[in-house]
C-alpha atoms as a PDB file:
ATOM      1  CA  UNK A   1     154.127 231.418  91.366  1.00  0.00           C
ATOM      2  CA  UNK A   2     150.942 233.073  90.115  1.00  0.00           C
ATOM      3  CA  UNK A   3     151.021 235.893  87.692  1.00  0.00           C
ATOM      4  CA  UNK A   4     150.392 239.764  89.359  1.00  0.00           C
ATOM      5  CA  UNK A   5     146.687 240.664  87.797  1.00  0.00           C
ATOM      6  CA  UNK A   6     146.809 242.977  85.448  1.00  0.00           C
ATOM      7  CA  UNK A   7     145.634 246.177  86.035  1.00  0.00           C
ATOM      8  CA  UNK A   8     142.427 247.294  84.712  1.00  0.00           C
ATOM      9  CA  UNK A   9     141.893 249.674  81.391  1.00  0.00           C
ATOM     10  CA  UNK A  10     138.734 250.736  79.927  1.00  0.00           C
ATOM     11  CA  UNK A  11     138.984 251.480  76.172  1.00  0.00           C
ATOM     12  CA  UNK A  12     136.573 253.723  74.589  1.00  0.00           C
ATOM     13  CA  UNK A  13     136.346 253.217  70.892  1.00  0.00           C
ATOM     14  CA  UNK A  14     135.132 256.238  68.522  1.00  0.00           C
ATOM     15  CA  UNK A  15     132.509 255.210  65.716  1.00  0.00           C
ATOM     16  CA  UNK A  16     132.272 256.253  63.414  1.00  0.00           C
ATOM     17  CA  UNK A  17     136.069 255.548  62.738  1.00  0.00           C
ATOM     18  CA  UNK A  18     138.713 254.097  59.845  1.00  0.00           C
ATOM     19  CA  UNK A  19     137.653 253.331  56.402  1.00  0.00           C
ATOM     20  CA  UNK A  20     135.481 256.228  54.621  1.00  0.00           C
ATOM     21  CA  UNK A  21     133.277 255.354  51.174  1.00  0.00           C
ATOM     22  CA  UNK A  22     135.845 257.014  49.261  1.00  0.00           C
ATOM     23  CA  UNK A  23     138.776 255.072  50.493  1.00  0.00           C
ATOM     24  CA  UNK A  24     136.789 251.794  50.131  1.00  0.00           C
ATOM     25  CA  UNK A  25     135.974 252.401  46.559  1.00  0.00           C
ATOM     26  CA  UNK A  26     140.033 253.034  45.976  1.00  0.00           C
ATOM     27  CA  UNK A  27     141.205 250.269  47.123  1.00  0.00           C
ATOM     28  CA  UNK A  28     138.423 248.024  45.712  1.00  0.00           C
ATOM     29  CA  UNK A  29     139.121 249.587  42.402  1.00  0.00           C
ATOM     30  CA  UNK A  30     142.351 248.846  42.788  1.00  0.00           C
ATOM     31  CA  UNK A  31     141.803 245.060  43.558  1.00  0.00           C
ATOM     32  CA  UNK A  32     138.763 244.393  41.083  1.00  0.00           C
ATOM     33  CA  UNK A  33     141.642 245.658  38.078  1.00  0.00           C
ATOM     34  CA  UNK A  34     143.968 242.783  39.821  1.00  0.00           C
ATOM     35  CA  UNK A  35     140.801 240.318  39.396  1.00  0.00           C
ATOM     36  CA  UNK A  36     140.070 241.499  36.177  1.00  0.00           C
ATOM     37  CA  UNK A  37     143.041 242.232  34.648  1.00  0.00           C
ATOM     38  CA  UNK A  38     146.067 240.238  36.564  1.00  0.00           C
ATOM     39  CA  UNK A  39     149.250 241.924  37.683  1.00  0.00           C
ATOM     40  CA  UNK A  40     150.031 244.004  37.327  1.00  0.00           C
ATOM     41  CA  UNK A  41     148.131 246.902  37.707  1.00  0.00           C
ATOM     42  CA  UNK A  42     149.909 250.333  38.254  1.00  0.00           C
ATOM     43  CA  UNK A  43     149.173 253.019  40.788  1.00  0.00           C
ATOM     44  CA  UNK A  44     149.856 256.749  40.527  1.00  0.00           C
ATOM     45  CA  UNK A  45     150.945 257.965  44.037  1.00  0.00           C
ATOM     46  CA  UNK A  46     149.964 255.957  46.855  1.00  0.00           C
ATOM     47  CA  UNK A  47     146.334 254.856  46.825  1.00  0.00           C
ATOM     48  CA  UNK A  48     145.671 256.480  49.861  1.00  0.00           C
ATOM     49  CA  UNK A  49     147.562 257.457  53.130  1.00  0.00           C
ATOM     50  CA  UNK A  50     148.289 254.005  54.640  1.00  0.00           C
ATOM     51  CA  UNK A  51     151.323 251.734  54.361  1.00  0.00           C
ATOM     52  CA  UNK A  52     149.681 249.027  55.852  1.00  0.00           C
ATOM     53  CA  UNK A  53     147.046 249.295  52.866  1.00  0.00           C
ATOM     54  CA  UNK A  54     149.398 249.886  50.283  1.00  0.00           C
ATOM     55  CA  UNK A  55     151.976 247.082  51.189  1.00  0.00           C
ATOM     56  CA  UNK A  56     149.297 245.017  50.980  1.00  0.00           C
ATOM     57  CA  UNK A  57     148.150 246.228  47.922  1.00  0.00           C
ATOM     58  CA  UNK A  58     151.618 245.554  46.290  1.00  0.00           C
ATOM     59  CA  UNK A  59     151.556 242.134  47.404  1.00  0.00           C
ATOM     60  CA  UNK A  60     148.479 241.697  45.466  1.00  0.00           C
ATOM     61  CA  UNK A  61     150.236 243.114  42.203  1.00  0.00           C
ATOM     62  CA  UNK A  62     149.541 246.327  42.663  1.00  0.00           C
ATOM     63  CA  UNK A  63     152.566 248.301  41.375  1.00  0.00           C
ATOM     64  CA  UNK A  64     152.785 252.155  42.824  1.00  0.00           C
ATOM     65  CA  UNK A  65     154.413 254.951  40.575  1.00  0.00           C
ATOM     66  CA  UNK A  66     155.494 258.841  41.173  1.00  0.00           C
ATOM     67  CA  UNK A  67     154.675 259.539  37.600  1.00  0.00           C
ATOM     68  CA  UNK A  68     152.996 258.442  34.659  1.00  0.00           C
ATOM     69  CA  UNK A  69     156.932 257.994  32.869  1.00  0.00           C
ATOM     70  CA  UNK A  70     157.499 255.025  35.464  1.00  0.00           C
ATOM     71  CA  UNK A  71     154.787 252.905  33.915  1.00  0.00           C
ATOM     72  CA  UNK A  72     156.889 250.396  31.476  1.00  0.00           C
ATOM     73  CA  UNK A  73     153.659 249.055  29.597  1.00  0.00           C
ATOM     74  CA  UNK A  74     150.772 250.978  28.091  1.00  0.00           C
ATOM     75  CA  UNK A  75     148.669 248.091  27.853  1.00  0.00           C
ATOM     76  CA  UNK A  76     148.304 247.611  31.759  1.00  0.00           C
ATOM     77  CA  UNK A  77     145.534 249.689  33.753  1.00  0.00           C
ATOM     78  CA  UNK A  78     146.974 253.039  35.655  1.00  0.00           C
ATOM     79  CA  UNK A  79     144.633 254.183  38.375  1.00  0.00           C
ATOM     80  CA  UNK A  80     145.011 257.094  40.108  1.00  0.00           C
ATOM     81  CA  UNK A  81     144.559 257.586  43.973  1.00  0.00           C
ATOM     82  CA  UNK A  82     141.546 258.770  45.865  1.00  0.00           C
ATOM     83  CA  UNK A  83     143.111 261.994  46.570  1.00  0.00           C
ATOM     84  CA  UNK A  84     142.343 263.286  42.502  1.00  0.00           C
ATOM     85  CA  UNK A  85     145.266 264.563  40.686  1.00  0.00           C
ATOM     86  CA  UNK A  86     145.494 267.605  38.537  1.00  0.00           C
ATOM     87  CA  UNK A  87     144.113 268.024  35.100  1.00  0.00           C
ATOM     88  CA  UNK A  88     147.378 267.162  32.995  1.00  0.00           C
ATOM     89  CA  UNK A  89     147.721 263.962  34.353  1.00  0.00           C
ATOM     90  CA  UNK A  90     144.649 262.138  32.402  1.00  0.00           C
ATOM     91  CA  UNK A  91     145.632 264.180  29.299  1.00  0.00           C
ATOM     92  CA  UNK A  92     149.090 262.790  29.730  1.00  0.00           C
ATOM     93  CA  UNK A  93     147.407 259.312  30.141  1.00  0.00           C
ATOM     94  CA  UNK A  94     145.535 259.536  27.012  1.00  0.00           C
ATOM     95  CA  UNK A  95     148.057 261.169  24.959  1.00  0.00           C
ATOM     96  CA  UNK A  96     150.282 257.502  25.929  1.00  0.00           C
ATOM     97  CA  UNK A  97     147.237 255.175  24.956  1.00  0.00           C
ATOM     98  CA  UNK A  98     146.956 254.414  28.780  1.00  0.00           C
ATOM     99  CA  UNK A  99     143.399 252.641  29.993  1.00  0.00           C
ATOM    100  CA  UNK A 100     143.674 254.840  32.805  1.00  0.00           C
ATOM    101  CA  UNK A 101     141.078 254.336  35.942  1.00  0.00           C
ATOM    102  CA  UNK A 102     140.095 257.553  38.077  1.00  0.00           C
ATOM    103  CA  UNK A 103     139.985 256.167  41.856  1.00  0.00           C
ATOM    104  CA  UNK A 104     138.779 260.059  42.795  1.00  0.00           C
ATOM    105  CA  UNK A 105     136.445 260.297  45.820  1.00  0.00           C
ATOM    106  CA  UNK A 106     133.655 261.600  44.172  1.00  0.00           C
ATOM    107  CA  UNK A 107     133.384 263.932  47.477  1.00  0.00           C
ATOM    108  CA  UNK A 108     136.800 265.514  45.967  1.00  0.00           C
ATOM    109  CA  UNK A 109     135.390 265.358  42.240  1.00  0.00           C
ATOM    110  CA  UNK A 110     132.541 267.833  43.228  1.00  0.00           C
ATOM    111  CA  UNK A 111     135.435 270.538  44.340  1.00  0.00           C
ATOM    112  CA  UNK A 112     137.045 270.241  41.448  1.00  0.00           C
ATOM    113  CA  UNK A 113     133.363 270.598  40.018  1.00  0.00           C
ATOM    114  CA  UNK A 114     132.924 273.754  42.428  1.00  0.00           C
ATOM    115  CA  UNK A 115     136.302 275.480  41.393  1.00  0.00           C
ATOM    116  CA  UNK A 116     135.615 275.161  37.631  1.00  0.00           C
ATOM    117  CA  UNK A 117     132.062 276.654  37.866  1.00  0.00           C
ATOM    118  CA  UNK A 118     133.380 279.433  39.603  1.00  0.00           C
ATOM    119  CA  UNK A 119     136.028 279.844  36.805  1.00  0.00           C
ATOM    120  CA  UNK A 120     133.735 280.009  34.273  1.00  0.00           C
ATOM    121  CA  UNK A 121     131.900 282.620  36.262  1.00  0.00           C
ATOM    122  CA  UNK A 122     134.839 284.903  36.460  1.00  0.00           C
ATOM    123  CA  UNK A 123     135.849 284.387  39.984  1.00  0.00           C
ATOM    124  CA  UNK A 124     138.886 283.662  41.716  1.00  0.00           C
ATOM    125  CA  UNK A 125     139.090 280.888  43.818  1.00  0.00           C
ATOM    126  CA  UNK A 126     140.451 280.497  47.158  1.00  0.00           C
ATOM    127  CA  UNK A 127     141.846 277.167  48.519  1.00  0.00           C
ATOM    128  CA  UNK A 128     141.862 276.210  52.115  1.00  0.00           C
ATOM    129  CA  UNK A 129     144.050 273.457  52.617  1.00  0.00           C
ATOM    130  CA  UNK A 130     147.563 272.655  52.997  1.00  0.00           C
ATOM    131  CA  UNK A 131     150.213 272.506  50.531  1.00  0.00           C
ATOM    132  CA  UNK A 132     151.809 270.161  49.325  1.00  0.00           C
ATOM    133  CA  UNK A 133     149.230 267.779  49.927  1.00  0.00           C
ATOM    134  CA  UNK A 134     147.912 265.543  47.063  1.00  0.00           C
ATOM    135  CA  UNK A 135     144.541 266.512  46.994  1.00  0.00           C
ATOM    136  CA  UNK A 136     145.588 270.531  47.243  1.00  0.00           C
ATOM    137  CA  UNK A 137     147.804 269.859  44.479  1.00  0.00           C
ATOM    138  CA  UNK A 138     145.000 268.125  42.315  1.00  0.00           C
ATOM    139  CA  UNK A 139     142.408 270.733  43.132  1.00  0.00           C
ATOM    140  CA  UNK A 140     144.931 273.814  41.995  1.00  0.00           C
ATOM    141  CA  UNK A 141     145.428 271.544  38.987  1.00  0.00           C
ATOM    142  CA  UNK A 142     141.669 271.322  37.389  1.00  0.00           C
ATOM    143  CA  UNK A 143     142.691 275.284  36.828  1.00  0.00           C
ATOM    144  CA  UNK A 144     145.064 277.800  35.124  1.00  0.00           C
ATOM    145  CA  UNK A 145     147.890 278.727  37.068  1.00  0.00           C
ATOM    146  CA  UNK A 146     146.694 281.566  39.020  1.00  0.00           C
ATOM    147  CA  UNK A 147     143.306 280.957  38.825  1.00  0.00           C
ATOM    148  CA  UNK A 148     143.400 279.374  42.526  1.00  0.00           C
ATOM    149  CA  UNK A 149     145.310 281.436  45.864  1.00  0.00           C
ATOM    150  CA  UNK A 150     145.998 278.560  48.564  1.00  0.00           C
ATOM    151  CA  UNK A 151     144.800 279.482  52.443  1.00  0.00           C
ATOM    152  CA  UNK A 152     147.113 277.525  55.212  1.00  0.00           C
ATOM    153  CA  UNK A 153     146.465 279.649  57.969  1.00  0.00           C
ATOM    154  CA  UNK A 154     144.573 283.168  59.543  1.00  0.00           C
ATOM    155  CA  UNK A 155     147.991 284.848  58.620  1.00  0.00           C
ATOM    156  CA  UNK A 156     147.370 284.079  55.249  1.00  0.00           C
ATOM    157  CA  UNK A 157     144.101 285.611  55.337  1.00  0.00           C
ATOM    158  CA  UNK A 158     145.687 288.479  56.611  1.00  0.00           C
ATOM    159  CA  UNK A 159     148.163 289.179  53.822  1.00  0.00           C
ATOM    160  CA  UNK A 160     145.793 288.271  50.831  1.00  0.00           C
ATOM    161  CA  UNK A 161     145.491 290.720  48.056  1.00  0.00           C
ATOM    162  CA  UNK A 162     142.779 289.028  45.592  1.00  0.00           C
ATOM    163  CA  UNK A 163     143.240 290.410  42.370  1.00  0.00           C
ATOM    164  CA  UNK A 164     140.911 293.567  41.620  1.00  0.00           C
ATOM    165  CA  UNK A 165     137.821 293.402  40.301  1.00  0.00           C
ATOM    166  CA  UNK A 166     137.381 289.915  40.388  1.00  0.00           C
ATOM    167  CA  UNK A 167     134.834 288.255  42.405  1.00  0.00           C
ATOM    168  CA  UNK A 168     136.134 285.664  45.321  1.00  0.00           C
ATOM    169  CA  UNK A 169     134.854 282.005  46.151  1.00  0.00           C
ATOM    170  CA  UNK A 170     136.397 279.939  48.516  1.00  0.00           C
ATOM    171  CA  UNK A 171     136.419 275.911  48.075  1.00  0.00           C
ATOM    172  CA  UNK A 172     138.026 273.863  50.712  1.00  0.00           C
ATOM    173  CA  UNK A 173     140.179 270.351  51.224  1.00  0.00           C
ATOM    174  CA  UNK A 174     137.740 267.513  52.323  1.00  0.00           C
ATOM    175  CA  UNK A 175     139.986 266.613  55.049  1.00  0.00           C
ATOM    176  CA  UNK A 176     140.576 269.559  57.126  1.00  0.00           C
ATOM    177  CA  UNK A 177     139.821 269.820  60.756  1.00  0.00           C
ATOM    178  CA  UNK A 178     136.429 271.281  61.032  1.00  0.00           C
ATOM    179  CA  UNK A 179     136.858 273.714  63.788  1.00  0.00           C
ATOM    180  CA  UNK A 180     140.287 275.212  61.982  1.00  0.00           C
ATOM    181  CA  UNK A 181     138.338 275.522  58.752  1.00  0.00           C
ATOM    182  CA  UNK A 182     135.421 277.205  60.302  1.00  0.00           C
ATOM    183  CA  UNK A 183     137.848 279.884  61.699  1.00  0.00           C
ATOM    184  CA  UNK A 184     139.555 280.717  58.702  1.00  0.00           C
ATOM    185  CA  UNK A 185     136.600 280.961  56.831  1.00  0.00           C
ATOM    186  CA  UNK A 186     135.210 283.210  59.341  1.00  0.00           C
ATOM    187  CA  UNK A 187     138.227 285.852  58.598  1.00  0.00           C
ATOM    188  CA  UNK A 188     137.761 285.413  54.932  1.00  0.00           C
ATOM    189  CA  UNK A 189     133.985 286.259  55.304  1.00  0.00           C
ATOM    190  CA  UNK A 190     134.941 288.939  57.785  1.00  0.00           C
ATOM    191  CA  UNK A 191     137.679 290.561  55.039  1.00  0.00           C
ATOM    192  CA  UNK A 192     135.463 290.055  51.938  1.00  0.00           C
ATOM    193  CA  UNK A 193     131.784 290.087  52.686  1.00  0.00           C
ATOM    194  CA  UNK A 194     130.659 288.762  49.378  1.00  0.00           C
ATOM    195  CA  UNK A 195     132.748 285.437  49.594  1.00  0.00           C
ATOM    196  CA  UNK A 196     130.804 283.025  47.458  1.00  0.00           C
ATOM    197  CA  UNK A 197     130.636 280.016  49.799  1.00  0.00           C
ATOM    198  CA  UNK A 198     130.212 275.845  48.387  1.00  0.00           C
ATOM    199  CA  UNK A 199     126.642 275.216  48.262  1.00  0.00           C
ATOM    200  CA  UNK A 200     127.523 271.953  50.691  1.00  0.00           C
ATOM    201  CA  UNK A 201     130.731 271.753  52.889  1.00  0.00           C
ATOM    202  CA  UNK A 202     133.435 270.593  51.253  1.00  0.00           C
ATOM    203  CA  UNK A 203     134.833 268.825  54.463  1.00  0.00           C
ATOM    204  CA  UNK A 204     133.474 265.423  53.862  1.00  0.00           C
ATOM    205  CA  UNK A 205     131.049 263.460  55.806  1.00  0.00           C
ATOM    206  CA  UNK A 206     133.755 261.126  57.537  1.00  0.00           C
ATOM    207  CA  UNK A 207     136.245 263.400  58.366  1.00  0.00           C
ATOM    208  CA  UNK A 208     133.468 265.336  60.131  1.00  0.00           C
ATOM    209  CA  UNK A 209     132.083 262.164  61.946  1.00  0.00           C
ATOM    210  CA  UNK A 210     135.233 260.998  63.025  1.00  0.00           C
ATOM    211  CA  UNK A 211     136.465 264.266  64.505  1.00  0.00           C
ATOM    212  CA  UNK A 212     132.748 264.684  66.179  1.00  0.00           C
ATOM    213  CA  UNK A 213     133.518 261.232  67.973  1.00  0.00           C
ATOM    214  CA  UNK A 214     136.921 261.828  69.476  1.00  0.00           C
ATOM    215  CA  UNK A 215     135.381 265.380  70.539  1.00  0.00           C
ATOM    216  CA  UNK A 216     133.346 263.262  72.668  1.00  0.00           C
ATOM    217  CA  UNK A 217     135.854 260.664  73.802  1.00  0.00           C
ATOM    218  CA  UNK A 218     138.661 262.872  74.327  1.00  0.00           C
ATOM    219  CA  UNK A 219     137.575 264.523  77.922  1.00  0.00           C
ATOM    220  CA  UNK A 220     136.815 261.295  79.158  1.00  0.00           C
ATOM    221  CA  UNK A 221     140.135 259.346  78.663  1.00  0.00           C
ATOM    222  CA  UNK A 222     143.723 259.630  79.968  1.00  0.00           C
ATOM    223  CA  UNK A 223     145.081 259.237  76.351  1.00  0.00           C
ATOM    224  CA  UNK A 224     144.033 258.541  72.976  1.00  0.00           C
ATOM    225  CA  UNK A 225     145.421 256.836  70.223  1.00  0.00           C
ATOM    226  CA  UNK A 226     144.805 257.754  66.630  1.00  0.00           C
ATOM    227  CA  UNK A 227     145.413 254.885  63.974  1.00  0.00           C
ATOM    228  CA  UNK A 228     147.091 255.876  60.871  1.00  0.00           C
ATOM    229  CA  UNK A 229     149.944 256.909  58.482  1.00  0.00           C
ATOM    230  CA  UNK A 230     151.575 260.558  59.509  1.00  0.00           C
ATOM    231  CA  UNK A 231     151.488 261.230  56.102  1.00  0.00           C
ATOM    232  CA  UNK A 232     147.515 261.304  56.410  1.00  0.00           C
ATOM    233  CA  UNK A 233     145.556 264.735  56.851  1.00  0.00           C
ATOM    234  CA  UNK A 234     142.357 263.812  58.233  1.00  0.00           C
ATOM    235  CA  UNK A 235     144.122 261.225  60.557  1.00  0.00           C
ATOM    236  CA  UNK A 236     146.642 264.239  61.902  1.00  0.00           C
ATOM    237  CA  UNK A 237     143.733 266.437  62.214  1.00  0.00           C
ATOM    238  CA  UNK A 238     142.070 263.673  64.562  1.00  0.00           C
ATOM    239  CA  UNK A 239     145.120 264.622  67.001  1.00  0.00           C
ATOM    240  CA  UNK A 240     145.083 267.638  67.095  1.00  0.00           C
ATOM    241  CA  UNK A 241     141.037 267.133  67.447  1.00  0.00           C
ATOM    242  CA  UNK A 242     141.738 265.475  70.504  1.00  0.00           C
ATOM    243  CA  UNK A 243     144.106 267.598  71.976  1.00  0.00           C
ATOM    244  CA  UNK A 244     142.192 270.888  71.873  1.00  0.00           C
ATOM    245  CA  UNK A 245     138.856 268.604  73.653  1.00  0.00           C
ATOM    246  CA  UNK A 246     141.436 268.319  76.303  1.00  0.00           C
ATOM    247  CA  UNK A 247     143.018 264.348  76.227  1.00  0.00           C
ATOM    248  CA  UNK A 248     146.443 264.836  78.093  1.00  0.00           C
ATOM    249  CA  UNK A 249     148.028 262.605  75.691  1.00  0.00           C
ATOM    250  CA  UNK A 250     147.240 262.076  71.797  1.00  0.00           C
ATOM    251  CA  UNK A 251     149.195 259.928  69.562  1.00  0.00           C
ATOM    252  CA  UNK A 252     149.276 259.042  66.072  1.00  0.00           C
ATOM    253  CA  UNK A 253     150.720 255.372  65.790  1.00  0.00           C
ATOM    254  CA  UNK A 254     150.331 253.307  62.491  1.00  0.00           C
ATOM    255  CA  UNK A 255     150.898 249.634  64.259  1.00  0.00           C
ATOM    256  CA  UNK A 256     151.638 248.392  67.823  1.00  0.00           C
ATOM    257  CA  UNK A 257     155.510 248.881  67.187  1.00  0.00           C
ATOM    258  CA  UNK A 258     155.042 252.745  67.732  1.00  0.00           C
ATOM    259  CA  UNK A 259     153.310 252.754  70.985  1.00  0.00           C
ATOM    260  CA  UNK A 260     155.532 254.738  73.395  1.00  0.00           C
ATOM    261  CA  UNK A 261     154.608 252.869  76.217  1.00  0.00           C
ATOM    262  CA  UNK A 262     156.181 255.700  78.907  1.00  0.00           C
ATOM    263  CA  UNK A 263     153.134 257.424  77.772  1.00  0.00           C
ATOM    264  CA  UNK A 264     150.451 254.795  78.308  1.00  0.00           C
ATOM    265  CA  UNK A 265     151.220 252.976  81.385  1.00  0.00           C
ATOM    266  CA  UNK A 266     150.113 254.392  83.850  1.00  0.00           C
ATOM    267  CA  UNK A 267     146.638 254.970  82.111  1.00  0.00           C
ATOM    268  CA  UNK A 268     142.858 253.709  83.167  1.00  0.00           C
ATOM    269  CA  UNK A 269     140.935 254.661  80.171  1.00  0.00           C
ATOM    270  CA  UNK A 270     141.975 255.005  76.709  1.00  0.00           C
ATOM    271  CA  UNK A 271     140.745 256.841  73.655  1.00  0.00           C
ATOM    272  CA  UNK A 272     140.825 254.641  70.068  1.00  0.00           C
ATOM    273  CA  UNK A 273     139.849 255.724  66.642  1.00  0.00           C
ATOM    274  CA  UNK A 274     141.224 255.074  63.251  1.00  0.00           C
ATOM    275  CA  UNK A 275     141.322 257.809  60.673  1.00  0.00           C
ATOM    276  CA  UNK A 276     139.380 257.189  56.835  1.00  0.00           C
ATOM    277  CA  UNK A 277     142.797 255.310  54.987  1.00  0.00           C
ATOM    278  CA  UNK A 278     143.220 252.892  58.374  1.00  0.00           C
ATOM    279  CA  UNK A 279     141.545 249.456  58.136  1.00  0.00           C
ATOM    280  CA  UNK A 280     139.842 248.114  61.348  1.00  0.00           C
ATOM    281  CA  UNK A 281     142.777 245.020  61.532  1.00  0.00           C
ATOM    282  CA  UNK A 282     145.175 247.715  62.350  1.00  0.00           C
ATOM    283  CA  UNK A 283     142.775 248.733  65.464  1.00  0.00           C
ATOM    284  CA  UNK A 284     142.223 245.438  66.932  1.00  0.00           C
ATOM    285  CA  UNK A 285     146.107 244.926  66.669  1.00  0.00           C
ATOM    286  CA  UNK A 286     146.223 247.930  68.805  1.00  0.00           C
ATOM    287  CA  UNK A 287     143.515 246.570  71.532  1.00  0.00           C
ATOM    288  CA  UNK A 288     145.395 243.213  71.653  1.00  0.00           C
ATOM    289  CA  UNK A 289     148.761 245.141  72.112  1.00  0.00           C
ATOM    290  CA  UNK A 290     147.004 246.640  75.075  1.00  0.00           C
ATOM    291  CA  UNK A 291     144.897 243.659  76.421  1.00  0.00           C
ATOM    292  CA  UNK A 292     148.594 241.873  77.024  1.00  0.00           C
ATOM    293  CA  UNK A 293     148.996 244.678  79.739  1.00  0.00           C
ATOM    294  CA  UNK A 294     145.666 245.365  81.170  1.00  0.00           C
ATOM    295  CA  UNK A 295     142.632 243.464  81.876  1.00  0.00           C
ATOM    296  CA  UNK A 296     140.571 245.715  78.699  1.00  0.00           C
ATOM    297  CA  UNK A 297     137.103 246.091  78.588  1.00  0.00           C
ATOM    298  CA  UNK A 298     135.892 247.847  75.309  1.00  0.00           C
ATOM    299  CA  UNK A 299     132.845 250.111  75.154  1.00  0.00           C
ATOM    300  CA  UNK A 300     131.677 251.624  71.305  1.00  0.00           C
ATOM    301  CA  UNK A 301     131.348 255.285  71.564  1.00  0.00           C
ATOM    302  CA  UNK A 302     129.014 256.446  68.452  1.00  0.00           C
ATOM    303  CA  UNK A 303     128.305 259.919  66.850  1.00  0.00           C
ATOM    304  CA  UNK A 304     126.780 258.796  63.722  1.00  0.00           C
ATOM    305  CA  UNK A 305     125.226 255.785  61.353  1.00  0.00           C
ATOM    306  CA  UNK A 306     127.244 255.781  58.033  1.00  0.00           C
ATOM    307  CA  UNK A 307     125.744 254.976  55.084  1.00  0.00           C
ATOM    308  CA  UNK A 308     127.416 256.024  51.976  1.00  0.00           C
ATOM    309  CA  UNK A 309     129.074 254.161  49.305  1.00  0.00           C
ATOM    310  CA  UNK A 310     129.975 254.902  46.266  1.00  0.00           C
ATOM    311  CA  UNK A 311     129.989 252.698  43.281  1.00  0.00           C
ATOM    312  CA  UNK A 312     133.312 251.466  41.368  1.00  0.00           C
ATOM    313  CA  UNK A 313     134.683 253.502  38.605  1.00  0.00           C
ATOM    314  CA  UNK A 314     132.615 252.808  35.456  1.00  0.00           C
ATOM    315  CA  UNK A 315     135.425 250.737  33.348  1.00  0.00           C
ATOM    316  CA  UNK A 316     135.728 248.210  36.973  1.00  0.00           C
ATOM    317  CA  UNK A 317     131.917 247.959  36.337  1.00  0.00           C
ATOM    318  CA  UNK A 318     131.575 246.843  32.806  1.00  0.00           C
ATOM    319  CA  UNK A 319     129.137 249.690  31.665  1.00  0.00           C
ATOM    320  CA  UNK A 320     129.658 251.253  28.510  1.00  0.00           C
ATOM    321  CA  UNK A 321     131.699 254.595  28.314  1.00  0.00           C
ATOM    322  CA  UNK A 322     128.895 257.665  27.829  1.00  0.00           C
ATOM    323  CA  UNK A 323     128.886 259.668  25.035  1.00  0.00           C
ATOM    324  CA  UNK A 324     129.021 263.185  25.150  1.00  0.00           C
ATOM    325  CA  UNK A 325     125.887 265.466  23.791  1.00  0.00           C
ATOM    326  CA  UNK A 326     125.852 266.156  20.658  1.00  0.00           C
END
């Protein structure tokens, strides 16, 4: 008896899409200190927002910690995730003799640049991003408690009472959705009219790319699938990024064990991207999960040509440590 055909299903895949430079210099950091070092090598927090990556990190040697206190031995490397943590934690480092390795996007580093240059000018900062989250939490750390007021949402803009006298600058997450960001910084301009705005966005290059692609793709499929953790900002901002360009159905799945299948069976053309902490593997698991259902053809939908890397942190690249000026 001969198999029923499978029906057909174009797939429509968003590039740019998955790994940013920042999340490729992370985890290569954190697998050159396996090579050079051995196992293991300790990680503060997760590396960045992907099981999948860090599972696979740990069966490497990688070993991943809350805190600095849950590193047993001094004399292994401690590198801490993309996302950038707050000030103490490097002093804490050095106070314990760690060799500690910064895995910092360097597209977070130049916020925490931004915010301390307006400290030193005597403004107060305001945050838009979301709390809670580990790059928020690093950002609010580079400064003195009170020094930075967190934005979430318009409401917040709303109820803000900036303390008197003091001029306001507003620095942003790198992972935010674009169009979200652009309204709330439109009420904060709106409110305070000499708002010191980031001489570059702070949004980063790949979240914006990514979220540019799916704004194409989404009005063209029946659903779209986003690739990544749900602990992962710029891959939850990617659904709701496809939602508002009007996709009936948007779903964040990390592997094909999540796909709700009620949802995507009756479909003809699908939506796929990957947000910056999701390796491509995980993607063309998701096409093969599909490709046992339908008879899948799979056209490239591209935004943008990415460029950018970033090199290792200095002590993966055997340069000497610089000196400060005299």
């Amino acid at each position: 008896m001969t198999a029923a055909p499978k029906p057909p299903l174009d797939i429509l895949l968003c590039a740019p899409r998955g790994f940013c430079a920042g999340v490729v210099r992370a985890i290569d950091a954190v697998e050159k200190a396996l090579t050079l070092h051995g196992a293991p090598v300790y990680v503060r927090h997760e590396i960045v927002h992907n099981k999948y990556v860090v599972e696979s990190l740990k069966r490497k040697g990688a070993v991943f910690v809350a805190e600095l206190d849950e590193v047993p031995d001094a004399t292994r490397p401690v590198i801490f995730s993309a996302h950038g943590v707050a000030k103490s934690v490097p002093a804490e480092a050095q106070a314990r003799n760690f060799f500690a390795i910064d895995a910092t996007c360097p597209l977070v580093t130049k916020v925490h640049r931004e915010a301390e240059v307006h400290h030193k000018r005597g403004r107060h900062i305001l945050l838009v991003g979301h709390a809670g989250h580990p790059e928020v939490i690093g950002t609010m750390g580079q400064l003195p408690p009170g020094a930075i007021t967190l934005i979430e949402t318009l409401e917040d803009v709303a109820a803000l009472a900036p303390p008197e006298g003091k001029p306001l600058a507003y620095v942003t997450q790198t992972t935010l959705s674009v169009d979200d960001t652009r309204g709330i910084v439109e009420a904060l301009q709106a409110r305070f009219p000499q708002l010191i705005a980031p001489h570059k966005e702070d949004i980063c290059y790949a979240t914006t790319n990514r979220q540019e692609a799916v704004k194409r793709v989404a009005p063209l499929v029946d659903g779209l699938i986003v690739v990544g953790s749900p602990n992962s900002s710029n891959s939850q901002r990617l659904r709701e990024v496809a939602e508002r360009a009007g996709c009936p159905v948007a779903r964040l799945v990390l592997r094909t064990d999540e796909i709700d299948w009620s949802l995507f069976g009756d479909i003809r053309r699908l939506g796929l991207t990957a947000g910056a902490s999701a390796p491509e593997v995980l993607v063309e698991e998701i096409i093969d999960a599909f490709a046992e259902r339908y008879e899948v053809t799979v056209e490239t939908v591209s935004t943008a040509d990415e460029s950018v890397f970033f090199p290792l942190p200095r002590e993966l690249r055997g340069e000497p440590a610089s000196t400060p000026a005299e």
